[in-house]
C-alpha atoms as a PDB file:
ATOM      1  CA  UNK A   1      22.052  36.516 -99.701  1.00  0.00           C
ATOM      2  CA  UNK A   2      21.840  32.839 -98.560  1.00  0.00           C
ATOM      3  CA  UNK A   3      21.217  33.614 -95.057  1.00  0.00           C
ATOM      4  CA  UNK A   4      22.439  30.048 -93.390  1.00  0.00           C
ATOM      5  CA  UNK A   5      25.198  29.729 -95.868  1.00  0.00           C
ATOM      6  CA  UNK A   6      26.700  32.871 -95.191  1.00  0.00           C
ATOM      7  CA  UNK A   7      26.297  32.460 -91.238  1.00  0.00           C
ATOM      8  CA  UNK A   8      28.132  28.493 -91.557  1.00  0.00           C
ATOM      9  CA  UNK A   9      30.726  30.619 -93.519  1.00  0.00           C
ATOM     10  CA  UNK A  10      31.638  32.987 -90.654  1.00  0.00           C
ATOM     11  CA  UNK A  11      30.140  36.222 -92.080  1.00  0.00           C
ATOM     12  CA  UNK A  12      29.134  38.074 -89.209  1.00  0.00           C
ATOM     13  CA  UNK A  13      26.644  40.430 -90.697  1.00  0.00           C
ATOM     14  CA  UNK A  14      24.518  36.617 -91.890  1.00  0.00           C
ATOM     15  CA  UNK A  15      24.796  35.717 -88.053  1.00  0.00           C
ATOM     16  CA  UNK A  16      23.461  39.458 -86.715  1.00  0.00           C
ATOM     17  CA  UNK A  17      20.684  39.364 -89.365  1.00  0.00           C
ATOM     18  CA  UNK A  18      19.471  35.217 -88.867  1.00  0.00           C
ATOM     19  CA  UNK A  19      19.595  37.107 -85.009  1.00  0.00           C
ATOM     20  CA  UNK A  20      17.020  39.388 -85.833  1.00  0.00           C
ATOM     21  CA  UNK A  21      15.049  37.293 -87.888  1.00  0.00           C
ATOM     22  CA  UNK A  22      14.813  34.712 -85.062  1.00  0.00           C
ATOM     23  CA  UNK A  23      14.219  37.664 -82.582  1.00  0.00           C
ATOM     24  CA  UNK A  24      11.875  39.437 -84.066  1.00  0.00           C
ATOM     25  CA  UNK A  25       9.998  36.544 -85.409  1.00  0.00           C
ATOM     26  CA  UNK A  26      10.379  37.001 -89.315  1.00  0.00           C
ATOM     27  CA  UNK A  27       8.508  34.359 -91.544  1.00  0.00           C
ATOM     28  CA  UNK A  28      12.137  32.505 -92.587  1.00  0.00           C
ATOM     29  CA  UNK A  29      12.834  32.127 -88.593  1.00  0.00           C
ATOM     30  CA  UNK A  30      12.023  28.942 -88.230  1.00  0.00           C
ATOM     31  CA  UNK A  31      13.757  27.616 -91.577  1.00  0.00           C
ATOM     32  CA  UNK A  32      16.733  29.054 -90.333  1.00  0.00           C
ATOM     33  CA  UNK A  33      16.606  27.570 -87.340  1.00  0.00           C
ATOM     34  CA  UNK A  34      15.735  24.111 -88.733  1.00  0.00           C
ATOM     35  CA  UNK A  35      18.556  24.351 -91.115  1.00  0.00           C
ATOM     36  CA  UNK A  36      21.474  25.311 -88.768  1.00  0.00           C
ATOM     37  CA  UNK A  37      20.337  22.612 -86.009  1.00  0.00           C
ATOM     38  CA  UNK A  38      22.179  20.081 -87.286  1.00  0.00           C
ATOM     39  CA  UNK A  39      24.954  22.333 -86.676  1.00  0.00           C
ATOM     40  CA  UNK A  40      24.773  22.926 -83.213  1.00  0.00           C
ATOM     41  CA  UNK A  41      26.226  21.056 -79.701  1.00  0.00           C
ATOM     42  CA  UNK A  42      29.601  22.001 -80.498  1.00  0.00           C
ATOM     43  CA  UNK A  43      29.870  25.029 -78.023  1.00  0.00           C
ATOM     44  CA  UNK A  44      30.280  25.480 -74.642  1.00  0.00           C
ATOM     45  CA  UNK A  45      27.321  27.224 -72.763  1.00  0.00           C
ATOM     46  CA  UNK A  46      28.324  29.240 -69.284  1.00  0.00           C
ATOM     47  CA  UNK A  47      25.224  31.172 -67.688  1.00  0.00           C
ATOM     48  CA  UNK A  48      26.287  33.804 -65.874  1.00  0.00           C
ATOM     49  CA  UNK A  49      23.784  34.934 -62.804  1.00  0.00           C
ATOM     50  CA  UNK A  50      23.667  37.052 -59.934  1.00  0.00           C
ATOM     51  CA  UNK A  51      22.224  40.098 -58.087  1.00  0.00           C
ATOM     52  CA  UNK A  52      21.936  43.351 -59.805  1.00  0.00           C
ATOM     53  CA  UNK A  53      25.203  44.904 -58.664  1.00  0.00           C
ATOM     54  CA  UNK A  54      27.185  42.170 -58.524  1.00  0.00           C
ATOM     55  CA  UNK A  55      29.580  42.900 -61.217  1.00  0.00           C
ATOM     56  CA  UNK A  56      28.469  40.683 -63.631  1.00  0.00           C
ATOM     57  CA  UNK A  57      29.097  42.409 -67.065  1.00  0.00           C
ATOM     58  CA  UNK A  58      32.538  43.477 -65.476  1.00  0.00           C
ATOM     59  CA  UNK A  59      33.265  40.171 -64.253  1.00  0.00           C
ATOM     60  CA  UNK A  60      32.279  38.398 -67.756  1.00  0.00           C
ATOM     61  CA  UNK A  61      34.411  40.935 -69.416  1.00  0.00           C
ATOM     62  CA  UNK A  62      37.749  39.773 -67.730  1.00  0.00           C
ATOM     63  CA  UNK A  63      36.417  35.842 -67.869  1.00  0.00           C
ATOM     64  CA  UNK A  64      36.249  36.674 -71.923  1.00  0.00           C
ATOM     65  CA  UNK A  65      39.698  37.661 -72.102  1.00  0.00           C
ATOM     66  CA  UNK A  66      41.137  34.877 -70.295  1.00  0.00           C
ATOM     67  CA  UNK A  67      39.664  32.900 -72.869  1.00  0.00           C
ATOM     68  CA  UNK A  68      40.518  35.104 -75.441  1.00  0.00           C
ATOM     69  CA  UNK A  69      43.877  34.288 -74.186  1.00  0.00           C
ATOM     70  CA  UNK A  70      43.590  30.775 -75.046  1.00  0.00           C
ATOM     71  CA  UNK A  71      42.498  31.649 -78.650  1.00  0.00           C
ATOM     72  CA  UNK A  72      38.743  31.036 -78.025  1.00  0.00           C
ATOM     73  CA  UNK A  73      36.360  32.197 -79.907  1.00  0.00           C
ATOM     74  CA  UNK A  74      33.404  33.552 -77.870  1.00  0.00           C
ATOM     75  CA  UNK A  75      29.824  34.877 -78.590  1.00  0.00           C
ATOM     76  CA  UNK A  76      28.024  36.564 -75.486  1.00  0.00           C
ATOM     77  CA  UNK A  77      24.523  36.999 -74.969  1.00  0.00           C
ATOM     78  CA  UNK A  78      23.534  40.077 -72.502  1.00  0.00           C
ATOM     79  CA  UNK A  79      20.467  40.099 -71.246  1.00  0.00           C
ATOM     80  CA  UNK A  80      18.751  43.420 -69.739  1.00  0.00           C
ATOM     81  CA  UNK A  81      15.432  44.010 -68.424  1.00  0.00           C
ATOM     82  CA  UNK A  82      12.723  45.166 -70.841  1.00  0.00           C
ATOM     83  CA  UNK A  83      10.653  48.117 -69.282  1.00  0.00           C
ATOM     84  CA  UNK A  84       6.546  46.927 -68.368  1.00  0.00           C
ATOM     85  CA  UNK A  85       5.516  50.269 -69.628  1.00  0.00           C
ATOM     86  CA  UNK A  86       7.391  51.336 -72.782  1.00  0.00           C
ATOM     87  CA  UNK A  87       8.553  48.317 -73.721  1.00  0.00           C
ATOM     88  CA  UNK A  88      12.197  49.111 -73.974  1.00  0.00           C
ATOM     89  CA  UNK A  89      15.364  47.799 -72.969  1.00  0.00           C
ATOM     90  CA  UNK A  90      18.632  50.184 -72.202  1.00  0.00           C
ATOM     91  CA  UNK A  91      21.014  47.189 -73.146  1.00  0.00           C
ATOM     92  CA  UNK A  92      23.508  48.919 -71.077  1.00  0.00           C
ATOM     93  CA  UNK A  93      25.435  45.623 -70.391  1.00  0.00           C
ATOM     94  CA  UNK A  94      27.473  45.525 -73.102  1.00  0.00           C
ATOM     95  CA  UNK A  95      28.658  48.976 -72.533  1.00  0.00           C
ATOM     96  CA  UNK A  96      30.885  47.473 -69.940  1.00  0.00           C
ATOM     97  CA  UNK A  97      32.298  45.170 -72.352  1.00  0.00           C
ATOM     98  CA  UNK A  98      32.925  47.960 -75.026  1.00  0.00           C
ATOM     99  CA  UNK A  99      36.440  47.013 -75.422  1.00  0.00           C
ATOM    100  CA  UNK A 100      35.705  43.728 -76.829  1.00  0.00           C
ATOM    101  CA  UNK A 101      33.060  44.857 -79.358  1.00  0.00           C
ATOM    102  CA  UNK A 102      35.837  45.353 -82.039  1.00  0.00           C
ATOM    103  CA  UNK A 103      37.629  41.841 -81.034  1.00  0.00           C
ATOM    104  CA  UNK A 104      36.870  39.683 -84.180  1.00  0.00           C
ATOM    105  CA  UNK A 105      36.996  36.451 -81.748  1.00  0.00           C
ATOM    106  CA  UNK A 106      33.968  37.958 -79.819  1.00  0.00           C
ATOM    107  CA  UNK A 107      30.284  38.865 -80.938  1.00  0.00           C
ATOM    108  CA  UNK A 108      28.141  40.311 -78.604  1.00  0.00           C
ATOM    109  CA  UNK A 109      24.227  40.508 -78.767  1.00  0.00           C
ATOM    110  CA  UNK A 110      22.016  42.413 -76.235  1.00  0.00           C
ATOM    111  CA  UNK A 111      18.729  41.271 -75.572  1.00  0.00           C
ATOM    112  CA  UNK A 112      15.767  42.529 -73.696  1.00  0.00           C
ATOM    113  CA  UNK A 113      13.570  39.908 -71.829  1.00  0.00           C
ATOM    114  CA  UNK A 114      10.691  41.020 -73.073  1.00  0.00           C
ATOM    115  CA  UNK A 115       8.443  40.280 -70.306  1.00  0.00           C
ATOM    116  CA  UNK A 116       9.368  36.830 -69.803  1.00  0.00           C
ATOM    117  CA  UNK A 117      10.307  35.709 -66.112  1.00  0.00           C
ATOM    118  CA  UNK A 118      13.336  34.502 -65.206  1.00  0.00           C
ATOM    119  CA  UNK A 119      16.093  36.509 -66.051  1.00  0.00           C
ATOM    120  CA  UNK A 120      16.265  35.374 -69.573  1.00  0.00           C
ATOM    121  CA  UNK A 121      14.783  36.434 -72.944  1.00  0.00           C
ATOM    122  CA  UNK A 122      12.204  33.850 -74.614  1.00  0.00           C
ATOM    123  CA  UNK A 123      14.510  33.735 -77.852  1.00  0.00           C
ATOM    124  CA  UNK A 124      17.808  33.230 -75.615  1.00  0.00           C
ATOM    125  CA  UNK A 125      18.147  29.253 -76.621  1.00  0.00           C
ATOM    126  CA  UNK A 126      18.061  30.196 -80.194  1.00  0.00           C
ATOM    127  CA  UNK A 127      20.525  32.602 -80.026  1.00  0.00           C
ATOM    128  CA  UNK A 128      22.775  30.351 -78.700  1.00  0.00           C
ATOM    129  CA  UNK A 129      21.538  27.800 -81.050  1.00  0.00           C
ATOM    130  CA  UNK A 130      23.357  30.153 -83.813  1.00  0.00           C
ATOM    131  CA  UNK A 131      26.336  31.327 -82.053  1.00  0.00           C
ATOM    132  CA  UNK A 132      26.890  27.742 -81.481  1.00  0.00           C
ATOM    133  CA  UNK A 133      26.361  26.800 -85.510  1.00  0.00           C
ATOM    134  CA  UNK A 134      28.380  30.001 -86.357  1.00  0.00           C
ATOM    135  CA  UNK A 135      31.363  27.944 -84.614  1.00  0.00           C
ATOM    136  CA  UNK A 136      31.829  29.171 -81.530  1.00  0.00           C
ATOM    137  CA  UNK A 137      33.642  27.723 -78.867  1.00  0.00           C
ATOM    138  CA  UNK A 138      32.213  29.158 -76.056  1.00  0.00           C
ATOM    139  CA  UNK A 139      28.926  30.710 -75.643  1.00  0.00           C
ATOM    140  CA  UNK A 140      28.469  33.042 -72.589  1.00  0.00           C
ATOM    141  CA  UNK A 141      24.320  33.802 -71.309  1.00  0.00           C
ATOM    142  CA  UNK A 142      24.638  36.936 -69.103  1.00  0.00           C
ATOM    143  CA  UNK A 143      21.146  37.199 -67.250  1.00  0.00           C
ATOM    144  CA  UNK A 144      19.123  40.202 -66.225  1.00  0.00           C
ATOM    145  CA  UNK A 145      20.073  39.944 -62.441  1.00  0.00           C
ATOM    146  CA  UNK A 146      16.429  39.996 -61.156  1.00  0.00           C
ATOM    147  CA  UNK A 147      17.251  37.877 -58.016  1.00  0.00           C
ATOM    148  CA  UNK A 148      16.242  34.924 -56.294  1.00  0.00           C
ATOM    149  CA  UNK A 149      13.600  33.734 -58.742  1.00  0.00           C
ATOM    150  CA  UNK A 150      16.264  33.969 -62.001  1.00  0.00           C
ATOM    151  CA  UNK A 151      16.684  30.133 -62.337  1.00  0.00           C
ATOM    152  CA  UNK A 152      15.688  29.646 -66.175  1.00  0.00           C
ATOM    153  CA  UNK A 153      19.839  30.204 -66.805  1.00  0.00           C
ATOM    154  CA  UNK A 154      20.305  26.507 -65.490  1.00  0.00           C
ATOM    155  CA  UNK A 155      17.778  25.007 -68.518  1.00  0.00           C
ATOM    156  CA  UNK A 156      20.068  27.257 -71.211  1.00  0.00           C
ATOM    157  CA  UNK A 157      23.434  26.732 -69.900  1.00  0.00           C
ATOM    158  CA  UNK A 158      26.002  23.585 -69.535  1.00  0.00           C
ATOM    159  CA  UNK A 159      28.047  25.413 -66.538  1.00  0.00           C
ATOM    160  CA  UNK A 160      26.065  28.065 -63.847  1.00  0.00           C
ATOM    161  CA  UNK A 161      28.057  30.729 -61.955  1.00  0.00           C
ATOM    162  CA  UNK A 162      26.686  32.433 -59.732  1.00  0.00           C
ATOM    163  CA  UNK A 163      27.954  36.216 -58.787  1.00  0.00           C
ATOM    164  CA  UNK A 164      27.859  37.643 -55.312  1.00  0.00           C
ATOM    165  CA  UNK A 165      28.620  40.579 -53.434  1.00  0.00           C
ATOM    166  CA  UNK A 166      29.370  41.222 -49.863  1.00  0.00           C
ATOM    167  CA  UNK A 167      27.474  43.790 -48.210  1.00  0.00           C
ATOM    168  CA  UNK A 168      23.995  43.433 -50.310  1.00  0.00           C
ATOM    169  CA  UNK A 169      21.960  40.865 -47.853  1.00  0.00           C
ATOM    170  CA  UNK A 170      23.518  37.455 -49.906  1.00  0.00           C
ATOM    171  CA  UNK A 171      24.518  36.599 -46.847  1.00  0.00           C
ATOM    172  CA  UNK A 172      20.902  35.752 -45.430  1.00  0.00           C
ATOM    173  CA  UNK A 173      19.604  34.968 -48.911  1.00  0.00           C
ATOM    174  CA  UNK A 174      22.795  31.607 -48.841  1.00  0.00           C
ATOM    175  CA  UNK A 175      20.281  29.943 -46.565  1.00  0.00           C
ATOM    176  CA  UNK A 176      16.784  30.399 -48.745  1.00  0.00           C
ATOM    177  CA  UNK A 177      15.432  28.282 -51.810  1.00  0.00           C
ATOM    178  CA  UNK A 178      16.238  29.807 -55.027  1.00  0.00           C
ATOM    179  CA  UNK A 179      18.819  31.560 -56.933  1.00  0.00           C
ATOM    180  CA  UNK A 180      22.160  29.999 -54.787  1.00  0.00           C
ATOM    181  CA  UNK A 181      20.896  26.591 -55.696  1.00  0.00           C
ATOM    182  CA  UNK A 182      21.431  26.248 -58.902  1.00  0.00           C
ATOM    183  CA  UNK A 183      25.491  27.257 -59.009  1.00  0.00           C
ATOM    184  CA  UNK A 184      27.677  24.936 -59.975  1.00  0.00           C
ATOM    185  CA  UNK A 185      30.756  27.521 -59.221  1.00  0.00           C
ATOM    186  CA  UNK A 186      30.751  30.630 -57.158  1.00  0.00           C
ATOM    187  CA  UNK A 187      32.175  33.495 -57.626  1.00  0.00           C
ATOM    188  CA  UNK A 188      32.138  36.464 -54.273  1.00  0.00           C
ATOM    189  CA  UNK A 189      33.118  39.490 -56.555  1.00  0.00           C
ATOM    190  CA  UNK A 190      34.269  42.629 -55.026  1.00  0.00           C
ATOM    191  CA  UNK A 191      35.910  40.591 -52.921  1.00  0.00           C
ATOM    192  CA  UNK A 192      37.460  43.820 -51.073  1.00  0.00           C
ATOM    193  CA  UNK A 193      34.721  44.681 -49.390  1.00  0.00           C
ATOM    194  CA  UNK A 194      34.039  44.117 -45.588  1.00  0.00           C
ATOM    195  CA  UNK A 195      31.897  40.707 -44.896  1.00  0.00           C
ATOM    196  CA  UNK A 196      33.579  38.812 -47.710  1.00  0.00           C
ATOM    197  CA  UNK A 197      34.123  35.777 -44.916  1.00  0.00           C
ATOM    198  CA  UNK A 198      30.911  35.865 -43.515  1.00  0.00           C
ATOM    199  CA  UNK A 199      29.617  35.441 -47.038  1.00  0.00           C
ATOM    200  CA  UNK A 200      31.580  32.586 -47.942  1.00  0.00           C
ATOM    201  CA  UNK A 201      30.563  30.611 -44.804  1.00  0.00           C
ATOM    202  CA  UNK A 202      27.321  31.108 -45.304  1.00  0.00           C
ATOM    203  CA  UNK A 203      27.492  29.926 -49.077  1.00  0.00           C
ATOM    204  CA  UNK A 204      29.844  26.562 -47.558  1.00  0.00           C
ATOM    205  CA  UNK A 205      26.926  26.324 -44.964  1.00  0.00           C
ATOM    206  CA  UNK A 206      24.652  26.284 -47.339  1.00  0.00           C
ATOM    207  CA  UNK A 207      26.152  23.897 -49.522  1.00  0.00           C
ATOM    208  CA  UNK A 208      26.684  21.584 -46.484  1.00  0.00           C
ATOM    209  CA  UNK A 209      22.643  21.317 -45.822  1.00  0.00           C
ATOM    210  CA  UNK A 210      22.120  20.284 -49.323  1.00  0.00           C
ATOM    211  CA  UNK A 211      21.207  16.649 -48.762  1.00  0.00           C
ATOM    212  CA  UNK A 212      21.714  15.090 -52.221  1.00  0.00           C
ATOM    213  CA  UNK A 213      24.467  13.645 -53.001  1.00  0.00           C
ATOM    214  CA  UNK A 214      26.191  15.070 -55.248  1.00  0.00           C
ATOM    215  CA  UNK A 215      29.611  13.884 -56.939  1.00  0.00           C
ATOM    216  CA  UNK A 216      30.386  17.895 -57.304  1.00  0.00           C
ATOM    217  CA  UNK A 217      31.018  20.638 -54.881  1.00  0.00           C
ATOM    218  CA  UNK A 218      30.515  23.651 -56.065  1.00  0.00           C
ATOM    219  CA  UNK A 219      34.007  25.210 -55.697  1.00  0.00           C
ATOM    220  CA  UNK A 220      33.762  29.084 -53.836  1.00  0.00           C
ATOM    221  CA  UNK A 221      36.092  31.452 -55.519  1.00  0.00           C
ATOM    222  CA  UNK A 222      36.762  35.550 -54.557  1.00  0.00           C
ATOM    223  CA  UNK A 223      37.486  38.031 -57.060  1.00  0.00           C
ATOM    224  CA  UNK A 224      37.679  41.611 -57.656  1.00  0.00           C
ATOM    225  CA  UNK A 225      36.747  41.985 -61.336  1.00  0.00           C
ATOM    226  CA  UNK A 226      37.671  45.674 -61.959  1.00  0.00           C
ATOM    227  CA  UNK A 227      41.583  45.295 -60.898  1.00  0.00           C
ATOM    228  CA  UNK A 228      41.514  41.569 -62.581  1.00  0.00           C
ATOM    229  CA  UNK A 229      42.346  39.799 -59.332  1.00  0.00           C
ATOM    230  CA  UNK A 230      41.190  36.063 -58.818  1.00  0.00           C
ATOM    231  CA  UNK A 231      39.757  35.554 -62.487  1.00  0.00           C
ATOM    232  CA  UNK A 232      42.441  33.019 -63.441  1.00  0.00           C
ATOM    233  CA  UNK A 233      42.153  30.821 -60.197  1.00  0.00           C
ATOM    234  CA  UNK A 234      37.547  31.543 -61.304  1.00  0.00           C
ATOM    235  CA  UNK A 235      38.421  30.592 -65.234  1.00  0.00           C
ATOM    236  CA  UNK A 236      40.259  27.382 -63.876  1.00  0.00           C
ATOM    237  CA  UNK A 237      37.098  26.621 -61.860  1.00  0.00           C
ATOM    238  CA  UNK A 238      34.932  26.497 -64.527  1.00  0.00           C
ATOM    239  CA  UNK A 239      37.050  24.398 -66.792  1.00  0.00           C
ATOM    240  CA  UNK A 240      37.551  21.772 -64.347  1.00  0.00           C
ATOM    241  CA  UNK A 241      33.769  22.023 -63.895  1.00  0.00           C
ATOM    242  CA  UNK A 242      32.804  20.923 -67.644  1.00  0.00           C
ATOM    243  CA  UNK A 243      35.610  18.576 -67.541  1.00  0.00           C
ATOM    244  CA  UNK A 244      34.153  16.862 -64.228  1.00  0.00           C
ATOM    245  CA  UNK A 245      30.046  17.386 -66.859  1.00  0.00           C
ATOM    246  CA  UNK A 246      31.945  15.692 -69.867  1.00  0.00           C
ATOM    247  CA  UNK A 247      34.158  12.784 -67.886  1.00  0.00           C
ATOM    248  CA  UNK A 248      31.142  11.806 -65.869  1.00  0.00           C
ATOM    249  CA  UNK A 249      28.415  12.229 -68.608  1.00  0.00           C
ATOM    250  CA  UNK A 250      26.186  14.560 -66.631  1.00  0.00           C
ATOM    251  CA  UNK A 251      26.864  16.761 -69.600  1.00  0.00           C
ATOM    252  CA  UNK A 252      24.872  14.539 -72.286  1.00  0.00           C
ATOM    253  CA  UNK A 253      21.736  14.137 -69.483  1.00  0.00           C
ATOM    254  CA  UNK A 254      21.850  17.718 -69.141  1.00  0.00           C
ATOM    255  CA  UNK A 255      21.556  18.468 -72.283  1.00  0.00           C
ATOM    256  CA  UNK A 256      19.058  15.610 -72.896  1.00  0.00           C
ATOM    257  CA  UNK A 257      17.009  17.243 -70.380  1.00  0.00           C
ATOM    258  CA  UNK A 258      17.194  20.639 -71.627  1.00  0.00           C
ATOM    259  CA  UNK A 259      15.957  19.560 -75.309  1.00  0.00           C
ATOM    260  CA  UNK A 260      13.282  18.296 -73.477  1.00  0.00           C
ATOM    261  CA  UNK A 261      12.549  21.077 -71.795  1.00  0.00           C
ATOM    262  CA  UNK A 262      12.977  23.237 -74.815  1.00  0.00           C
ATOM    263  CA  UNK A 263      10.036  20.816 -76.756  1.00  0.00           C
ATOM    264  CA  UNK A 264       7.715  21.192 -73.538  1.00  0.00           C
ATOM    265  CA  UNK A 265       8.076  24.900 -73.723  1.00  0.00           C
ATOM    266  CA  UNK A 266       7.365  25.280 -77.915  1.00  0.00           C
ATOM    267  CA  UNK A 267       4.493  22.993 -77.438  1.00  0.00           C
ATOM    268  CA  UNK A 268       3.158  24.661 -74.753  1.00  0.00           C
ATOM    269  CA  UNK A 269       3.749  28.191 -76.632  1.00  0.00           C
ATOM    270  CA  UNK A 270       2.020  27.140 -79.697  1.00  0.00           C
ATOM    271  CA  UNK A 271      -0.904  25.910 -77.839  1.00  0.00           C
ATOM    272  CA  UNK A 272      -1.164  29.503 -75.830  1.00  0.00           C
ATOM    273  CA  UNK A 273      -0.587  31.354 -79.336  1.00  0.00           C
ATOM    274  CA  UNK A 274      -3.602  28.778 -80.834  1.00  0.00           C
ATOM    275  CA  UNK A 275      -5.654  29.939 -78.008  1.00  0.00           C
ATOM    276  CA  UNK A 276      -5.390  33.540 -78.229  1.00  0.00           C
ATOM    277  CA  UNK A 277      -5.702  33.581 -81.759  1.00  0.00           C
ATOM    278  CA  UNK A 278      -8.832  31.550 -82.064  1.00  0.00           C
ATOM    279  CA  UNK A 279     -10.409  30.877 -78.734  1.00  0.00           C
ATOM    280  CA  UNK A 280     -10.559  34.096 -76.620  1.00  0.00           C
ATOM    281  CA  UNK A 281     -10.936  36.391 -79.126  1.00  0.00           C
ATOM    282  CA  UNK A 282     -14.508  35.419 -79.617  1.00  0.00           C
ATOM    283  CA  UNK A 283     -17.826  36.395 -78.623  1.00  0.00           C
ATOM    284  CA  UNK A 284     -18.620  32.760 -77.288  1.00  0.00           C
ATOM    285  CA  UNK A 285     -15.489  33.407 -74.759  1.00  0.00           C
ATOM    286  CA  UNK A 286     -16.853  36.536 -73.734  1.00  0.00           C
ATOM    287  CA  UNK A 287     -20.231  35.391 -73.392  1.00  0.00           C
ATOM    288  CA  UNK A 288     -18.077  32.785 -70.662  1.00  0.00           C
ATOM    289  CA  UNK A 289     -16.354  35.199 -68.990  1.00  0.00           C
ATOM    290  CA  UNK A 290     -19.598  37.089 -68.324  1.00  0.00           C
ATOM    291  CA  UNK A 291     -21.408  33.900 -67.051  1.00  0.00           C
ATOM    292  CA  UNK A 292     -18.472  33.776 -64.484  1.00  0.00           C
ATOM    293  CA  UNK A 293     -18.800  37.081 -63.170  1.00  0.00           C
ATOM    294  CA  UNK A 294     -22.575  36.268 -62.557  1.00  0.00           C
ATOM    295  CA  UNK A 295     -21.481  33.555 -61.191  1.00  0.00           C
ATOM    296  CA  UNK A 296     -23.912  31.441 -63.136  1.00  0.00           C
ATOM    297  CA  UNK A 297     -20.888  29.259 -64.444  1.00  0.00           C
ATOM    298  CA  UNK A 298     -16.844  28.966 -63.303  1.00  0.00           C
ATOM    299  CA  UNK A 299     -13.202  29.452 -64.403  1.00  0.00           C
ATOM    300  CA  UNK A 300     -12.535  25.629 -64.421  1.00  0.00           C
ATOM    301  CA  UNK A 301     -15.841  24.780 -66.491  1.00  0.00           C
ATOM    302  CA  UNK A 302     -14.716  27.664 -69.132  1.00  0.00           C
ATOM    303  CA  UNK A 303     -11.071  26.405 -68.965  1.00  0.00           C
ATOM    304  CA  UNK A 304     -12.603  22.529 -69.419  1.00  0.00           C
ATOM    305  CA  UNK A 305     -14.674  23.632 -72.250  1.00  0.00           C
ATOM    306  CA  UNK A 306     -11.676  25.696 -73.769  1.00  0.00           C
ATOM    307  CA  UNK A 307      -9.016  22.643 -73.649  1.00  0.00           C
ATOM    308  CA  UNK A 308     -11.533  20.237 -75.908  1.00  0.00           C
ATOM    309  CA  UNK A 309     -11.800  23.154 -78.222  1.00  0.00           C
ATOM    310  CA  UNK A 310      -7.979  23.433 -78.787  1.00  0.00           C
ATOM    311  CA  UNK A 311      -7.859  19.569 -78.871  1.00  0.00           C
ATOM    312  CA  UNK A 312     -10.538  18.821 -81.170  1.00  0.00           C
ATOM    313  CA  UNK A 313      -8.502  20.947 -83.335  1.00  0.00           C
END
């Protein structure tokens, strides 16, 4: 089975498999993904981000249909937390979207982070990548929900919402550094619940000390995912959002920036993966380690003496 032919053909089994491959890291990985790249930049990319028990797998269900609606076809990426000690991941995520499993417009993927920071698996981009060359028009990135640190969505995708709840302290984290900065559309789920003002006057508070200027204000919208109420008015949001990223061309530099990124980040894992392979694994590096902790030598001569090793090779 020609892996990439199948996959550019629509067969869904080719584009679960050339998932795994790339996953997993088989040997034909990277020829798949050097064959489908040229392929790719067709799709839409919406990160989805928020607090864990925010709604977000609920909310991303209904946003799916709207655009299911509109005869979309959509893959979604759910990512869940992989466990420190067993190394596991429950993938729970898309048991809220169980209904759509059997939609043959929709293919969902689970993914566990496996240790990386962030809220997003190491292998996300690639996925994507192949959704994207499988022809889809819109590609949805679900995060872990980890908090204020889960910023790596806003490398991955075109369009960021960000999901918030009354009543689970967003209201004091609006005014801190981190996760609420990077939305370009909000969305106060559960919408029902007592403090839903207070929340969105902290978030337009917020937004008001930002002191770039910035041709687009992230719009604030309430919803209440599990009756379906306010995910039209949400779904317009975020189309008028990538029509303000492909009108004013922010769209190309943000994608510019991200394949940038992307580079930074293989080179910089193939240079860790050189290390470990052939640098600390030695009785030289040992031998270093040990003249640190007798403090006859230090980490920054051992990490100077490591870098010309890796770059003399």
């Amino acid at each position: 089975m020609d892996l990439v032919k199948e996959l550019l053909n629509g067969s869904r089994l080719a584009l679960a498999r050339a998932i795994t491959a790339v996953e997993s890291e088989y040997d034909n990985a990277v020829d798949i993904m050097k064959a489908i790249y040229p392929k790719t930049g067709n799709a839409r990319i919406l990160g989805i981000t928020g607090a864990p028990g925010a709604g977000k797998s609920t909310l991303t269900d209904k946003i799916v249909k709207q655009y299911l609606a509109q005869g979309k076809k959509i893959g979604i990426v759910a990512v869940d937390p992989t466990s420190p000690f067993s190394g596991g991941a429950i993938l729970g995520d898309r048991i809220r979207m169980n209904d759509l499993t059997l939609n043959e417009n929709v293919f969902i993927r689970s993914m566990g982070t496996r240790g990386s920071l962030g809220g997003l698996s190491k292998k996300t981009s690639d996925v994507v990548k192949l959704m994207d060359a499988f022809g889809m028009d819109l590609v949805i990135i679900e995060t872990v929900g980890v908090g204020q640190s889960e910023v790596d969505i806003v490398k991955n995708a075109d369009s960021t919402l960000v999901v918030l709840v009354p009543g689970l302290g967003d209201d004091i984290q609006a005014i801190k550094a981190g996760i609420l900065e990077i939305g370009d559309v909000f969305a106060i789920n559960k919408a029902d619940r007592d403090g839903c003002d207070k929340l969105n006057v902290e978030i337009e508070m917020m937004l008001d000390l930002d002191s770039r200027e910035l041709a687009w204000r992230p719009p604030i919208k309430r919803t209440i995912a599990s009756k379906d109420v306010g995910v039209d008015e949400l779904v317009e949001a975020l189309d008028e959002h990538f029509e303000f990223l492909e009108d004013s061309g922010e769209l190309a530099t943000r994608r510019q920036e991200r394949t940038r990124d992307e580079i930074i980040a293989m080179i910089n894992e193939q240079i860790g993966r050189y290390i470990a392979d052939n640098i600390v694994v030695g009785d030289e590096f040992n031998r270093q380690v040990e003249a640190v902790n007798q403090k006859e030598s230090d980490p920054y001569t051992v990490v100077s003496t490591v870098m010309q090793q890796v770059l003399k090779a």
